[in-house]
Protein backbone atom coordinates (compact mmCIF):
# COMPACT_ATOMS: atom_id res chain seq x y z
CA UNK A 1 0.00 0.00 0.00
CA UNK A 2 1.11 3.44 -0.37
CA UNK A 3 2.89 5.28 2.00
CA UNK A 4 0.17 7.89 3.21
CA UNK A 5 3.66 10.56 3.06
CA UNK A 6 4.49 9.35 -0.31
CA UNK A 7 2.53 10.96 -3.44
CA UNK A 8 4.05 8.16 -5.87
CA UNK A 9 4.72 4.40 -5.20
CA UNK A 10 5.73 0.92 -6.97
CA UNK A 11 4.57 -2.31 -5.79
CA UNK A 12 6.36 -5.23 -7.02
CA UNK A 13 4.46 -8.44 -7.13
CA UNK A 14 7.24 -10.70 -8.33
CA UNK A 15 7.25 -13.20 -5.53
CA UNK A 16 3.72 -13.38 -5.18
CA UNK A 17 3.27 -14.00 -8.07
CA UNK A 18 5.90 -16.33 -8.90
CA UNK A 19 4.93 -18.34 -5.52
CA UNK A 20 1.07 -19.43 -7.19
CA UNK A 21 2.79 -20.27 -10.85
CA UNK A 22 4.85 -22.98 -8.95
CA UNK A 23 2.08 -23.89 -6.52
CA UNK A 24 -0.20 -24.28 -9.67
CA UNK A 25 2.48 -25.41 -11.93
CA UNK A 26 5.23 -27.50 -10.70
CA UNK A 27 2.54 -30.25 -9.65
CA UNK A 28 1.74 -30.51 -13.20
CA UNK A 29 5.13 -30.37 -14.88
CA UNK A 30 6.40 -32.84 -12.69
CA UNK A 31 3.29 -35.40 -13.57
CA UNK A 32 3.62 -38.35 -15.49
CA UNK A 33 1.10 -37.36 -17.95
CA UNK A 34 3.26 -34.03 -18.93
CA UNK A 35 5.50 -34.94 -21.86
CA UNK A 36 8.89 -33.65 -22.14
CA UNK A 37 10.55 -33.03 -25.31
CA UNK A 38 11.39 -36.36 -27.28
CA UNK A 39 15.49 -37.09 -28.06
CA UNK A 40 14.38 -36.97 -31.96
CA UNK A 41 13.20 -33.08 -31.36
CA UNK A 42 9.93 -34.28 -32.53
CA UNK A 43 7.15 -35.33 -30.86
CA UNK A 44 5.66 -38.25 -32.68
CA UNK A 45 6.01 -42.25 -31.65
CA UNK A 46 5.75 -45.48 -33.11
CA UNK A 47 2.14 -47.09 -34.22
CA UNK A 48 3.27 -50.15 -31.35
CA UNK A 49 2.64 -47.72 -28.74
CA UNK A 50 -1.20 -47.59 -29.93
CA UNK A 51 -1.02 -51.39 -28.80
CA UNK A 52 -1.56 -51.24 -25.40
CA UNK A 53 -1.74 -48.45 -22.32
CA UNK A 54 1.58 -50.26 -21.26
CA UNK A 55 3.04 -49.63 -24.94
CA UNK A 56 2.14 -46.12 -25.14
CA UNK A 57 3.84 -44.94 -21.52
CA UNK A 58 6.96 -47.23 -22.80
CA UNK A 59 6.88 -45.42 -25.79
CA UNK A 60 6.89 -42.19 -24.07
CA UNK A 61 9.53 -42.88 -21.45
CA UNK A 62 11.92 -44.13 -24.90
CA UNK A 63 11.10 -40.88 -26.78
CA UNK A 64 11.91 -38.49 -23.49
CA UNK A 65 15.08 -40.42 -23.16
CA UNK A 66 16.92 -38.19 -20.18
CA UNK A 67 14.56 -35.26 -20.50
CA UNK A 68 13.13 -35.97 -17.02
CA UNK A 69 16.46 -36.04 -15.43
CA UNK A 70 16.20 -31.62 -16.21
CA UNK A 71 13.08 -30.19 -14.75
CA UNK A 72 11.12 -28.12 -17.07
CA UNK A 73 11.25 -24.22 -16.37
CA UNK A 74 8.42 -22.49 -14.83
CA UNK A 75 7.08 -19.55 -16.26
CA UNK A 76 8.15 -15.90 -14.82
CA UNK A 77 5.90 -12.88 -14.47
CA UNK A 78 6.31 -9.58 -13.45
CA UNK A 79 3.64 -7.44 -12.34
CA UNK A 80 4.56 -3.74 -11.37
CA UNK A 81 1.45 -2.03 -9.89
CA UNK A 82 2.17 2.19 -9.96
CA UNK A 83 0.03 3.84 -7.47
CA UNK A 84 -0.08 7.76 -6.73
CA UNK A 85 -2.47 9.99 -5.20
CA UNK A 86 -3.99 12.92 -7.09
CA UNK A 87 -4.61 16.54 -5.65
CA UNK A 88 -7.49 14.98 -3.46
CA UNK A 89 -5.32 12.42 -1.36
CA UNK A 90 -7.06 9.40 -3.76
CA UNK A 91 -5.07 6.62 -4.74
CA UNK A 92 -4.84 6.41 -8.81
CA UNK A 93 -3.33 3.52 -10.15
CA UNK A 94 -2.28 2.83 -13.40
């Protein structure tokens, strides 16, 4: 919040913000279902993993390779929220 002395202010939301992308996030990066890039650099399997549901995650695990072993990168966001007070005293953001 603005300082009531202070006419002009920044809030930085960085870690707030950052704190629900990896609460939201890093459970679903880090599921099995999330596929990670494949060692060919393209994303496309064999017709034998269509076989079974056993196939398919074999298939999967193959194609990934090591990919797993490196975490996938959450996104970042920065939100900068300028607040100052006009002639009145009220609080104008933008």
């Amino acid at each position: 919040m603005l300082d009531p002395e202070e006419r002009f202010d920044q809030i930085d939301l960085r870690d707030d913000v950052h704190a629900v992308i990896e609460q939201t996030l890093a459970p679903v990066l880090a599921a099995r279902e999330t596929v990670y890039m494949f060692q060919s650099g393209t994303q496309t399997l064999p017709e034998s993993a269509l076989d079974s549901d056993d196939a398919w995650w074999e298939a999967i695990r193959t194609a990934e390779g090591a990919a797993r072993a490196n975490r996938l990168a959450l996104h970042r966001a920065t939100i900068l929220v300028n607040q100052r007070r006009d002639r009145n005293g009220v609080f104008v953001s933008g």
